[in-house]
Protein backbone atom coordinates (compact mmCIF):
# COMPACT_ATOMS: atom_id res chain seq x y z
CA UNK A 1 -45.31 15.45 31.97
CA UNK A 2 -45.64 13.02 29.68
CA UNK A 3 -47.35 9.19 31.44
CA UNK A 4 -45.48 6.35 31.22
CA UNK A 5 -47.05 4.19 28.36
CA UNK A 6 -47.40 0.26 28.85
CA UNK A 7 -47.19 -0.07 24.69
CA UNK A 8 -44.01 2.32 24.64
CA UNK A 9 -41.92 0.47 27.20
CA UNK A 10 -42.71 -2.72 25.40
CA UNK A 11 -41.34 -1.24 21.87
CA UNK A 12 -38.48 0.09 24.29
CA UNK A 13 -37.78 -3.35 24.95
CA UNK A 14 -38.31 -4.71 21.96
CA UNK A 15 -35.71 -2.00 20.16
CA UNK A 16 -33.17 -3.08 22.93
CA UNK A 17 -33.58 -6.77 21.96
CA UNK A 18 -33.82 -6.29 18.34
CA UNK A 19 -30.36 -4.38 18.61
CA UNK A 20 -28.31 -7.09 20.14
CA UNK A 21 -29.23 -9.45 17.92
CA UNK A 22 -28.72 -7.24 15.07
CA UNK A 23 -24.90 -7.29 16.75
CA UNK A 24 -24.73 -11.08 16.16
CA UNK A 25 -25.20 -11.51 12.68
CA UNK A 26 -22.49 -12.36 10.65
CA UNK A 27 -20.94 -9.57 8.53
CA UNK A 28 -20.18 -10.27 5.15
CA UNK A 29 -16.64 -9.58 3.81
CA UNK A 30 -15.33 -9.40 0.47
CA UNK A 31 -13.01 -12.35 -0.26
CA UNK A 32 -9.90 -12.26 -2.15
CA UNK A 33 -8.07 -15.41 -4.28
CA UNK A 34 -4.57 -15.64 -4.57
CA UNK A 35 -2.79 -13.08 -7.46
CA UNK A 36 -0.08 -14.50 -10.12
CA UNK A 37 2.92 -12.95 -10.35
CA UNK A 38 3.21 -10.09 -13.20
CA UNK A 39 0.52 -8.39 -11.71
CA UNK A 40 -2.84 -9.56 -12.93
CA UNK A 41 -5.99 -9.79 -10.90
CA UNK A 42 -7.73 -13.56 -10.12
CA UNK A 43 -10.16 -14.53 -12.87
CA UNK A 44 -12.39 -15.76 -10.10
CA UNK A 45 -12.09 -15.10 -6.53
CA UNK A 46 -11.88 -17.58 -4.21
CA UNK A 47 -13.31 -18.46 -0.49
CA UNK A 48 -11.97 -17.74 2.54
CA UNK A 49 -9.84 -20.36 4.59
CA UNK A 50 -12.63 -22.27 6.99
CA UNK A 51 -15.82 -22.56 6.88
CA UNK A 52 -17.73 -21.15 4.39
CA UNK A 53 -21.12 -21.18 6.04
CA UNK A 54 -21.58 -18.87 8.75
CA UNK A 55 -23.83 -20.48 11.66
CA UNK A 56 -26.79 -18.16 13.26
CA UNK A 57 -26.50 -16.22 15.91
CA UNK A 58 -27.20 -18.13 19.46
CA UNK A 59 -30.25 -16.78 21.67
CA UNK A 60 -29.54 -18.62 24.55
CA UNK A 61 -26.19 -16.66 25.27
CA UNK A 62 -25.83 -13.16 26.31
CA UNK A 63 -25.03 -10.97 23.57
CA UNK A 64 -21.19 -9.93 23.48
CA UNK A 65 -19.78 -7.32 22.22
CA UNK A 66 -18.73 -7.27 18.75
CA UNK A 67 -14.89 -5.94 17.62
CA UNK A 68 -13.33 -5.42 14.04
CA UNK A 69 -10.39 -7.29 13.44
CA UNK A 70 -7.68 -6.81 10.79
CA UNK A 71 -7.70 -9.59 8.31
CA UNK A 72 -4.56 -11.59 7.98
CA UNK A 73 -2.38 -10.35 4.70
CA UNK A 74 -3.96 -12.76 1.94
CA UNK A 75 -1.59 -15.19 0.34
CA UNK A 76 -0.48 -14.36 -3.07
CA UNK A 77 0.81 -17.70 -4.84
CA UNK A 78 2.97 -17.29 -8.15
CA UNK A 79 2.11 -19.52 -11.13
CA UNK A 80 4.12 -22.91 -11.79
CA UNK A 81 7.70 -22.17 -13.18
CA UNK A 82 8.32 -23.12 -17.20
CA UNK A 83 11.44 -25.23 -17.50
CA UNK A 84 12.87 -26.80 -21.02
CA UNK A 85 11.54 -30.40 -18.93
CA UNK A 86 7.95 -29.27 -17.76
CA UNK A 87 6.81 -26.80 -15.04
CA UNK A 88 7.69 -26.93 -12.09
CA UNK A 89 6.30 -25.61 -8.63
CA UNK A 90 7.02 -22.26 -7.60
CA UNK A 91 8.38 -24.02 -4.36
CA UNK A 92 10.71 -26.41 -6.29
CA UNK A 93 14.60 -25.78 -5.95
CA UNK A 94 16.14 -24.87 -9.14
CA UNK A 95 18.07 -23.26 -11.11
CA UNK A 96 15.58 -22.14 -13.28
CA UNK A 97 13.84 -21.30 -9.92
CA UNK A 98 13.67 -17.40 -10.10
CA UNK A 99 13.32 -17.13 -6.13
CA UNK A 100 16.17 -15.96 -4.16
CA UNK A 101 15.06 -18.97 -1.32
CA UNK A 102 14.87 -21.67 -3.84
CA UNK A 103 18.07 -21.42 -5.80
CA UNK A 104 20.37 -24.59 -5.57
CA UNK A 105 23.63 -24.51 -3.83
CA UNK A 106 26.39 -26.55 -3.58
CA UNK A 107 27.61 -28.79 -0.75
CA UNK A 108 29.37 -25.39 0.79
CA UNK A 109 26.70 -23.60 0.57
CA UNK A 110 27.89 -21.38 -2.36
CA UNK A 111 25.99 -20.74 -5.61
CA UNK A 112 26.00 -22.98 -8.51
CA UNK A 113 25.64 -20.43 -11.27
CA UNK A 114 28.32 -21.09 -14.20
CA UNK A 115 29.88 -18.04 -14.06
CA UNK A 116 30.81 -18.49 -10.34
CA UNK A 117 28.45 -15.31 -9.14
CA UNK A 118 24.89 -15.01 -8.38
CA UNK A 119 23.93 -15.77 -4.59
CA UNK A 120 21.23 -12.70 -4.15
CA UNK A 121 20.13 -12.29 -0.76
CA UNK A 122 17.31 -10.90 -0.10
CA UNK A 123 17.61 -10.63 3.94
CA UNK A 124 20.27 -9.97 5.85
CA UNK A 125 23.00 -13.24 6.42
CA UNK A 126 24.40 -13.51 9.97
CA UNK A 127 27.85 -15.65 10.00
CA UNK A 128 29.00 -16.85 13.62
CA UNK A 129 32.70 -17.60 13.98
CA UNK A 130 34.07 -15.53 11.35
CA UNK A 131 37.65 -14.32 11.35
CA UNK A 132 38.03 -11.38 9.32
CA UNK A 133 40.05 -7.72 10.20
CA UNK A 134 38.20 -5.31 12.69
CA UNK A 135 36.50 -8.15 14.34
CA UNK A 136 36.86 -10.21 17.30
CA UNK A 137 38.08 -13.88 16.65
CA UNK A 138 34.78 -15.81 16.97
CA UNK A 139 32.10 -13.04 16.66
CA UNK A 140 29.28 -12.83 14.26
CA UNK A 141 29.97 -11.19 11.40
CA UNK A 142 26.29 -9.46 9.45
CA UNK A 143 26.03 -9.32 5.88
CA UNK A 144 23.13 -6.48 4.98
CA UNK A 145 20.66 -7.47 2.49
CA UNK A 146 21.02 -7.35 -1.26
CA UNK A 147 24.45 -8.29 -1.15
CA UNK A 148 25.46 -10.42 -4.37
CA UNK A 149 28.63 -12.40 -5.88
CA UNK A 150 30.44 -11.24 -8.81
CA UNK A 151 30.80 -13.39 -11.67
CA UNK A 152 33.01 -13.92 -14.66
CA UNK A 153 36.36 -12.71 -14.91
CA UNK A 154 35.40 -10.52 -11.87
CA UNK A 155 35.01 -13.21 -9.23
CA UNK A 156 37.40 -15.52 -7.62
CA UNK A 157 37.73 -19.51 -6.63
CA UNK A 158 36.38 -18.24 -2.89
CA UNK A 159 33.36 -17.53 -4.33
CA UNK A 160 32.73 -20.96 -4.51
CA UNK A 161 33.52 -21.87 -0.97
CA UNK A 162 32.15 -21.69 2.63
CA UNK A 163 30.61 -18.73 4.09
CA UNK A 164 33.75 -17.64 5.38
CA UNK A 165 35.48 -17.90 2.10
CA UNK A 166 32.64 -15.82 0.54
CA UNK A 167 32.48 -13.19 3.23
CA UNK A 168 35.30 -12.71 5.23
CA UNK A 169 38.51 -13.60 3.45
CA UNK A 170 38.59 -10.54 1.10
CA UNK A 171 38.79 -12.50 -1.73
CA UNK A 172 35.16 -12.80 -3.21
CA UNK A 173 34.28 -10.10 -4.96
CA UNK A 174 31.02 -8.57 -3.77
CA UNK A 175 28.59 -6.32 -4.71
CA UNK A 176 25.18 -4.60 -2.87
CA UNK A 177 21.97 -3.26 -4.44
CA UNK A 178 19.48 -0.41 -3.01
CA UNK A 179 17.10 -1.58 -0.39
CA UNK A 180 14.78 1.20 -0.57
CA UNK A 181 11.70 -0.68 -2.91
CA UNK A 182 9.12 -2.42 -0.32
CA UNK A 183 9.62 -6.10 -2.43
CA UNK A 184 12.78 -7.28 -1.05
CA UNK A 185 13.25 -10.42 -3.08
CA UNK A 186 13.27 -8.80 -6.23
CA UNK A 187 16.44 -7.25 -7.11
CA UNK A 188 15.62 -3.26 -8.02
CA UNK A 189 17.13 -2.44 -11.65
CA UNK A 190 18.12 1.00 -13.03
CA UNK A 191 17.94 1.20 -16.77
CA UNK A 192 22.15 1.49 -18.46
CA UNK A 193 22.34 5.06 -19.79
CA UNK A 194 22.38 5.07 -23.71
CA UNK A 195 26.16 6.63 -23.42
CA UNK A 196 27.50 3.86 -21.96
CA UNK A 197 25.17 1.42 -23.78
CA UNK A 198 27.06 2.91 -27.20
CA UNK A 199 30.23 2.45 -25.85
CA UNK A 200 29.91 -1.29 -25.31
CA UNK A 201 32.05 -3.80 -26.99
CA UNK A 202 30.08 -6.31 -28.84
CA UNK A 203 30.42 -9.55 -31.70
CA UNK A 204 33.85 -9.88 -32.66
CA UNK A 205 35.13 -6.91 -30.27
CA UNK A 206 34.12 -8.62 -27.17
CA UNK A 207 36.29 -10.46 -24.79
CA UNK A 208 35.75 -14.13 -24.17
CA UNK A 209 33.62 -15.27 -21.00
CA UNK A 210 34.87 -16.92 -18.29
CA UNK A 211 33.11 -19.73 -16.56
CA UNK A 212 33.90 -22.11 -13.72
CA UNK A 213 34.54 -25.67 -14.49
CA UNK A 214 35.57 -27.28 -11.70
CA UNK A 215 35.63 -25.71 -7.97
CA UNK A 216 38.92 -26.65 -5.66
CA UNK A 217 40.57 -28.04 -8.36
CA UNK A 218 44.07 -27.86 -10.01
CA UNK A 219 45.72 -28.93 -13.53
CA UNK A 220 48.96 -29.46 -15.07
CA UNK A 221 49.83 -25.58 -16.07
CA UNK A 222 51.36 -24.55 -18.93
CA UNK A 223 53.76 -21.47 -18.39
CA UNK A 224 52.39 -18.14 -20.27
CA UNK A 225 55.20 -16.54 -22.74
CA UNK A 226 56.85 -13.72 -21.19
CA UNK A 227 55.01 -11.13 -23.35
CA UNK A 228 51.91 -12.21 -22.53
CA UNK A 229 50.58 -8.61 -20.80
CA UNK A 230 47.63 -7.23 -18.48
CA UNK A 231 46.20 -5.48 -21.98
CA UNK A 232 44.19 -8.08 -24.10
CA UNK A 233 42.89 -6.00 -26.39
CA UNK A 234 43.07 -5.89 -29.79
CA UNK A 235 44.10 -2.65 -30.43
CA UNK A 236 47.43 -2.80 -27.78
CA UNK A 237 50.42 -4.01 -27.58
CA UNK A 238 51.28 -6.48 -24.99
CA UNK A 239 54.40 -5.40 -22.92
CA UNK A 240 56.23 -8.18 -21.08
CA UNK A 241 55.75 -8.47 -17.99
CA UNK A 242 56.67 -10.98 -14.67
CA UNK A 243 54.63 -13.39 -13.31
CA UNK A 244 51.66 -12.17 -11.61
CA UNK A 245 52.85 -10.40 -7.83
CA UNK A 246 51.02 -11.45 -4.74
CA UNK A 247 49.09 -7.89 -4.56
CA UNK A 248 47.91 -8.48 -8.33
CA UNK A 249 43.53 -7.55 -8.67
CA UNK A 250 41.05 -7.04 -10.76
CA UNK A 251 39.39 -3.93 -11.47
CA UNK A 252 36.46 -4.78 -9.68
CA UNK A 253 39.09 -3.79 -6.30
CA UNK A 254 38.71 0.02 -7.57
CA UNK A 255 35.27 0.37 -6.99
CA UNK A 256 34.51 1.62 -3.79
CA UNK A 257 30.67 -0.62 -3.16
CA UNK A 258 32.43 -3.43 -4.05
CA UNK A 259 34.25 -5.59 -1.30
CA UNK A 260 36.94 -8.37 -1.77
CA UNK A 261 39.30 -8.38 -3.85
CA UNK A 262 40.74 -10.95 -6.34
CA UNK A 263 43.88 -11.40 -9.50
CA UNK A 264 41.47 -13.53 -11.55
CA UNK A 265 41.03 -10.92 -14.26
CA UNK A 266 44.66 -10.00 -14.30
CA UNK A 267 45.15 -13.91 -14.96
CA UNK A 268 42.43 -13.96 -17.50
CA UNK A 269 44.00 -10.82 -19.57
CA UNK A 270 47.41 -12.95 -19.36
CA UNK A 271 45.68 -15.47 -21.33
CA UNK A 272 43.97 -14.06 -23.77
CA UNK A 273 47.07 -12.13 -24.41
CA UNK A 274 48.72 -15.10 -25.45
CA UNK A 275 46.04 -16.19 -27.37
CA UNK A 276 44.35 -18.33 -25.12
CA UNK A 277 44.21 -21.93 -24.09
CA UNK A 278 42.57 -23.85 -27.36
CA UNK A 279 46.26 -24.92 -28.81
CA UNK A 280 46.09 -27.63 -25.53
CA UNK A 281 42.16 -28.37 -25.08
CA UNK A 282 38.92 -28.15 -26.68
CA UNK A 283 37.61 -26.38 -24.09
CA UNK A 284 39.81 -23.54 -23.31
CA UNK A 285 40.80 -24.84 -19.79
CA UNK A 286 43.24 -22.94 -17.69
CA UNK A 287 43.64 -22.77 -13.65
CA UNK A 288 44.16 -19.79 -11.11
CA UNK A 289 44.86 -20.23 -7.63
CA UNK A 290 44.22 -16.87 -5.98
CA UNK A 291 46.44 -17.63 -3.20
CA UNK A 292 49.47 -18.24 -5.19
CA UNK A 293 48.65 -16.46 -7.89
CA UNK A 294 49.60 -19.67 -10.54
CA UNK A 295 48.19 -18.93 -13.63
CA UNK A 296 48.12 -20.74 -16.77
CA UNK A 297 46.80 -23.08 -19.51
CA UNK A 298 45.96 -26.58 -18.71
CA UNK A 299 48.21 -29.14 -20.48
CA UNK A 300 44.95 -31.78 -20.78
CA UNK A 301 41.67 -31.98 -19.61
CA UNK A 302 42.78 -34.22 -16.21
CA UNK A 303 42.04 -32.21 -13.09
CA UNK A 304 42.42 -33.12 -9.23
CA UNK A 305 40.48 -32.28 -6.58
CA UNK A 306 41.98 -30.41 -3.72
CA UNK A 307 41.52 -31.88 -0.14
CA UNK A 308 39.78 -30.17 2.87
CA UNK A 309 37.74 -27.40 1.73
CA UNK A 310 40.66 -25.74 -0.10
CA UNK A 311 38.67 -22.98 -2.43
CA UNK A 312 41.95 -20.87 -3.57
CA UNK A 313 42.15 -22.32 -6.85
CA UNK A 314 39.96 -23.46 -9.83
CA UNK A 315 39.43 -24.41 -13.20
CA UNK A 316 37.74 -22.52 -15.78
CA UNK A 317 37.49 -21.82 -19.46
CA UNK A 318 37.22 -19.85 -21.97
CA UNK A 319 34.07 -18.94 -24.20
CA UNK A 320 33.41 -16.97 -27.39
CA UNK A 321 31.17 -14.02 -25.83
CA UNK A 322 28.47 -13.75 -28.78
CA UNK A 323 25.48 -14.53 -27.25
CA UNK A 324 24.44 -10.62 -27.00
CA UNK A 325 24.85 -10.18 -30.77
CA UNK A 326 24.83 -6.38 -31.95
CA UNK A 327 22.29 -5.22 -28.75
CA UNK A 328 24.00 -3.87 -25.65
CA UNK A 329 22.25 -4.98 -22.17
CA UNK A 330 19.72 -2.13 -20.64
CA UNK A 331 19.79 -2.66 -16.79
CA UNK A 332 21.69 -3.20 -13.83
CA UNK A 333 21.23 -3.56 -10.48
CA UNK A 334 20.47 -0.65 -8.42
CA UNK A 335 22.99 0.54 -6.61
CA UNK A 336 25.70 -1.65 -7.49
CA UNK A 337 28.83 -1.32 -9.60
CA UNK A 338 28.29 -2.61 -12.93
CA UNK A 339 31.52 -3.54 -15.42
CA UNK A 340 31.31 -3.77 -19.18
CA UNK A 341 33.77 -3.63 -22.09
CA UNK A 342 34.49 -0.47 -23.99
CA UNK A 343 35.17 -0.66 -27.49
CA UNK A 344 38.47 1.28 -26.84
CA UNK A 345 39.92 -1.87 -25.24
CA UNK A 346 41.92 -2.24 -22.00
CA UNK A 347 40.06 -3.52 -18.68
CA UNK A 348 36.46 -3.24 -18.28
CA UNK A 349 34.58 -0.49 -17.58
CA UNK A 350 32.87 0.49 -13.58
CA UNK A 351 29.48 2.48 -13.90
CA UNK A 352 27.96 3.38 -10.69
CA UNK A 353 24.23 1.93 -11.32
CA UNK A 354 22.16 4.58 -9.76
CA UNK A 355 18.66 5.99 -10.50
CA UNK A 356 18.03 7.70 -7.66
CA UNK A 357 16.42 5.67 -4.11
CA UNK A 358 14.45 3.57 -5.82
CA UNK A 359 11.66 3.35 -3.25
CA UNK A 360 8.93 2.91 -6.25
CA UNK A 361 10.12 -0.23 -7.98
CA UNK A 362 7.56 -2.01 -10.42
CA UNK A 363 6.79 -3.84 -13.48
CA UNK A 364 7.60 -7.16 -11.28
CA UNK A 365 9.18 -9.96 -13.19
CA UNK A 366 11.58 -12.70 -13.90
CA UNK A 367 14.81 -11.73 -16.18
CA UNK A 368 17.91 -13.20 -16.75
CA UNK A 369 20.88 -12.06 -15.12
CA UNK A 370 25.02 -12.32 -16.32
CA UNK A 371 26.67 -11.96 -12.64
CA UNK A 372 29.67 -10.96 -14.59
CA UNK A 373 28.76 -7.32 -14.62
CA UNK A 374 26.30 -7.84 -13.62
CA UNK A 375 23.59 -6.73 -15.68
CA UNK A 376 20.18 -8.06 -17.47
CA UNK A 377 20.16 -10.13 -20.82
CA UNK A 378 17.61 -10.14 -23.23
CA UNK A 379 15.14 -12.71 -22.66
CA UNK A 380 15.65 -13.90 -26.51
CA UNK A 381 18.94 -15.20 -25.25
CA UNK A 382 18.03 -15.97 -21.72
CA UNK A 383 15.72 -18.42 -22.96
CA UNK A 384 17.54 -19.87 -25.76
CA UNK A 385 21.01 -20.24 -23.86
CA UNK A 386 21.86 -23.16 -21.46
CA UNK A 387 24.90 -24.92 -20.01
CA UNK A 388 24.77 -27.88 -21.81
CA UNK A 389 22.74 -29.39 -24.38
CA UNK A 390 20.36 -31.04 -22.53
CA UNK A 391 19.45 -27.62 -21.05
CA UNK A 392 19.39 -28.77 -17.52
CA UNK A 393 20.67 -25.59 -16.75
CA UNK A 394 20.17 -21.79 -18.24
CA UNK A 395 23.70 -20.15 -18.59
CA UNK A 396 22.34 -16.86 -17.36
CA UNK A 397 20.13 -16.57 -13.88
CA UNK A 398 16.81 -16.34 -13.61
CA UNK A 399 15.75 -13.97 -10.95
CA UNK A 400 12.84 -12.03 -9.99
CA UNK A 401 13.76 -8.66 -10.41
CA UNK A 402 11.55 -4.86 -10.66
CA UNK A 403 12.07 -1.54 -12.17
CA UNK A 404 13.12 1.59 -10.11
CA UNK A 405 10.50 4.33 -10.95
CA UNK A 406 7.57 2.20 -12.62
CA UNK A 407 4.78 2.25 -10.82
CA UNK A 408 3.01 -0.51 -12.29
CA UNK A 409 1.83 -3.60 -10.18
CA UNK A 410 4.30 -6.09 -9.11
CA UNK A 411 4.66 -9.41 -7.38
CA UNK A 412 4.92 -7.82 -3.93
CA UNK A 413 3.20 -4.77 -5.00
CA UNK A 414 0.50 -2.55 -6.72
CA UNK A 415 -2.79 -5.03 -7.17
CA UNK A 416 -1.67 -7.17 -3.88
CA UNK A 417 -1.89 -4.35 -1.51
CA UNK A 418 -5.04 -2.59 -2.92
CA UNK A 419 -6.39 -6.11 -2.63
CA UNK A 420 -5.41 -6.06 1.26
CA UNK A 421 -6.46 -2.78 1.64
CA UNK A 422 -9.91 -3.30 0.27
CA UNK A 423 -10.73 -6.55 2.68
CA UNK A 424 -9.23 -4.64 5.83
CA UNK A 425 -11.92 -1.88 4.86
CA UNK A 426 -14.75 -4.48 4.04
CA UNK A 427 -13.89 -6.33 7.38
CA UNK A 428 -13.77 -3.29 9.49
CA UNK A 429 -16.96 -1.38 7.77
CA UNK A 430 -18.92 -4.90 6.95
CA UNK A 431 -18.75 -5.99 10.42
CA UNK A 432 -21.21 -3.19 11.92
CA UNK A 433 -22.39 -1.34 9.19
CA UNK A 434 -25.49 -3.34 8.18
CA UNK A 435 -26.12 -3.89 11.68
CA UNK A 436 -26.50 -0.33 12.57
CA UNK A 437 -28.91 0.26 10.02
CA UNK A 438 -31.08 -2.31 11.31
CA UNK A 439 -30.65 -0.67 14.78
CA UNK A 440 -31.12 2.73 13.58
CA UNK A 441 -34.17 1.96 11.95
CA UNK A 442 -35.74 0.85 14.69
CA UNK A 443 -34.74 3.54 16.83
CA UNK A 444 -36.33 6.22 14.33
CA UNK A 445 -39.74 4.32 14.65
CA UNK A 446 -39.79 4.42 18.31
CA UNK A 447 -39.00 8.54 18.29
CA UNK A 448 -42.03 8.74 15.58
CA UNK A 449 -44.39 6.47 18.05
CA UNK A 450 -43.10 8.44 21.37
CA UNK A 451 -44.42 11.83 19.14
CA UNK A 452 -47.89 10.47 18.46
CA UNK A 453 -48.46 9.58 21.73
């Protein structure tokens, strides 16, 4: 039997003490500074929130024992946002804003995008009080995410109301994307198929764009000719027809994804048809009430405002649809119907946007959406097009958008959550590894002392 040795208790002791205090010292992390949006790493990283000087370990207290946390997910903050003014903050509400949560609205609560569309939502919208068919009078209605308004000649004077008229009265038009890509607030896209980009009518072939000019409004209405027809191409004859019927729609009613229905483009065809508004004003005016179904030129530019809330009817006009020149958009929202103009005339085209589930969506970044299909413009003309001319507002929406099936980093992706990944490992190896060398060390001298005595 081996004697018990004063000098090897004391280094007993002494390992035992020198271990818990190992325990206390501070572990050092790797710390992460906030990404920019596109994907690039910081070009210096910056310190954690608090204190940056850790304080020695107390003596005086009995040792505790130590546990690994999971670091809070760092804070990624996007860069300021250009405008034709200045930057702005990322946090600023704007229309050049490409955030879903800091787009302006209007007093109702409706998007303010010319076209009358737009309104991505990125989470899913609970309305209280809503009465629309299949529900109980009063009960909450639930909108699921990535739910958007059509645009264009494919939306409606609703569209510009309350919640309720947006929703639940059946006569917004409105469209869904895939939710399957782990960055919510960008809208997934799915590139247009070359087919259908070939087929698409552009320059002098395209038909004029429709944009809202005044919401709940009304003007004196000129009465169409009686041959002025649903067709308004070029290539057809109009056939006469009778005023527009109660039950008249839009092809956007066909496709099955889309909900609401509304007679704005069968109004619109009716005008081009008879060659449009310009022989009365400037600016192409003409009203539809999608209640009524009144549809025609406006004799003047004088409009009046309808009284409590009414959103059935509007004012809009008529614009020459150039902007795209000879290049035919290349993506469209995932999941969603898109429309588009053949070159073979007659009422716009529905293509089922689909690429598969989308749950890999990169390549993060603003683009410029036209709600009327919708689809993406070129950022040649999204940045060179505007409302008016003092550009205080783009004519197609900027939104933060990603691609189905590129893996590359992304706002909400890629760089940001090997970042996150990395710390949590650093915190949850850092915090006793060091340590237990110390502590190990130690031990292995006392087993080599215990030998030699």
């Amino acid at each position: 039997n081996m004697k018990t040795n004063p000098l090897l208790l004391s280094a007993l002791a002494a390992v035992t003490q020198l271990s818990n205090i190992t325990f206390l010292l501070p572990a050092t992390a790797k710390s992460y500074g906030s990404r920019p949006s596109g994907g690039s790493r910081p070009s210096s990283p910056s310190s954690p929130s608090g204190s940056s000087t850790n304080s020695p370990p107390s003596y005086n207290k009995p040792p505790s024992t130590p546990t690994a946390s999971r670091p809070s997910p760092p804070t990624f903050s996007r860069p300021a946002v250009k405008t034709p003014s200045g930057p702005i903050t990322s946090t600023t509400r704007s229309p050049y804003n490409p955030s879903p949560s800091y787009k302006p609205v209007s007093n109702s609560g409706a998007p303010t995008v010319r076209s009358g569309g737009g309104g991505y939502g990125s989470s899913t919208k609970k309305i209280v009080g809503a009465a629309v068919a299949g529900a109980v009078v009063g009960a909450a209605v639930t909108i699921g995410a990535g739910y958007f308004l059509y645009g264009g000649r494919h939306s409606s004077p609703y569209c510009r109301g309350s919640d309720q008229d947006r929703f639940t009265s059946g006569r917004c038009p409105r469209g869904t994307s895939s939710q399957s890509h782990e960055c919510k607030s960008n809208i997934p896209l799915c590139a247009i198929p070359e087919l259908v980009r070939g087929k698409w009518a552009l320059g002098s072939e395209a038909l004029p764009k429709v944009d809202v000019l005044f919401d709940k409004s009304v003007c004196s209405v000129i009465a169409l000719p009686e041959a002025a027809g649903n067709e308004a191409a070029g290539n057809t004859t109009a056939a006469p027809v009778a005023a527009p019927s109660s039950n008249a729609t839009d092809s956007a009613t066909t496709a099955s994804n889309v909900e609401g229905q509304s007679g704005l483009d069968a109004c619109f065809r009716r005008i081009v048809a008879a060659g449009g508004c310009g022989d009365y004003t400037t600016t192409n005016m003409f009203q539809f009430d999608d209640d009524s179904n009144t549809c025609g030129c406006c004799s003047s530019v004088q409009v009046t405002t309808l009284a409590d809330d009414n959103f059935a009817s509007a004012v809009y006009t008529l614009r020459d649809a150039t902007e795209l020149g000879s290049v035919a958009p290349a993506h469209c929202i995932s999941g969603s119907t898109m429309f588009y103009p053949d070159v073979a005339g007659g009422e716009d085209v529905a293509h089922p946007c689909e690429c598969g589930s989308c749950a890999t969506c990169g390549g993060g970044a603003a683009r410029y959406m036209d709600w009327s299909g919708p689809f993406v413009v070129s950022d040649a003309v999204g940045t060179t097009s505007f409302v008016d001319a003092s550009e205080t507002q783009p004519l197609f929406d900027p939104v933060d958008t990603c691609l189905c099936d590129d893996a590359s980093a992304s706002q909400c992706e890629g760089t940001a959550k090997e970042e996150y990944s990395s710390a949590a490992t650093a915190m949850a190896g850092g915090a006793f590894s060091s340590n237990l060398v110390v502590a190990s060390s130690a031990l292995v001298m006392l087993i080599h002392f215990v030998r030699r005595s």
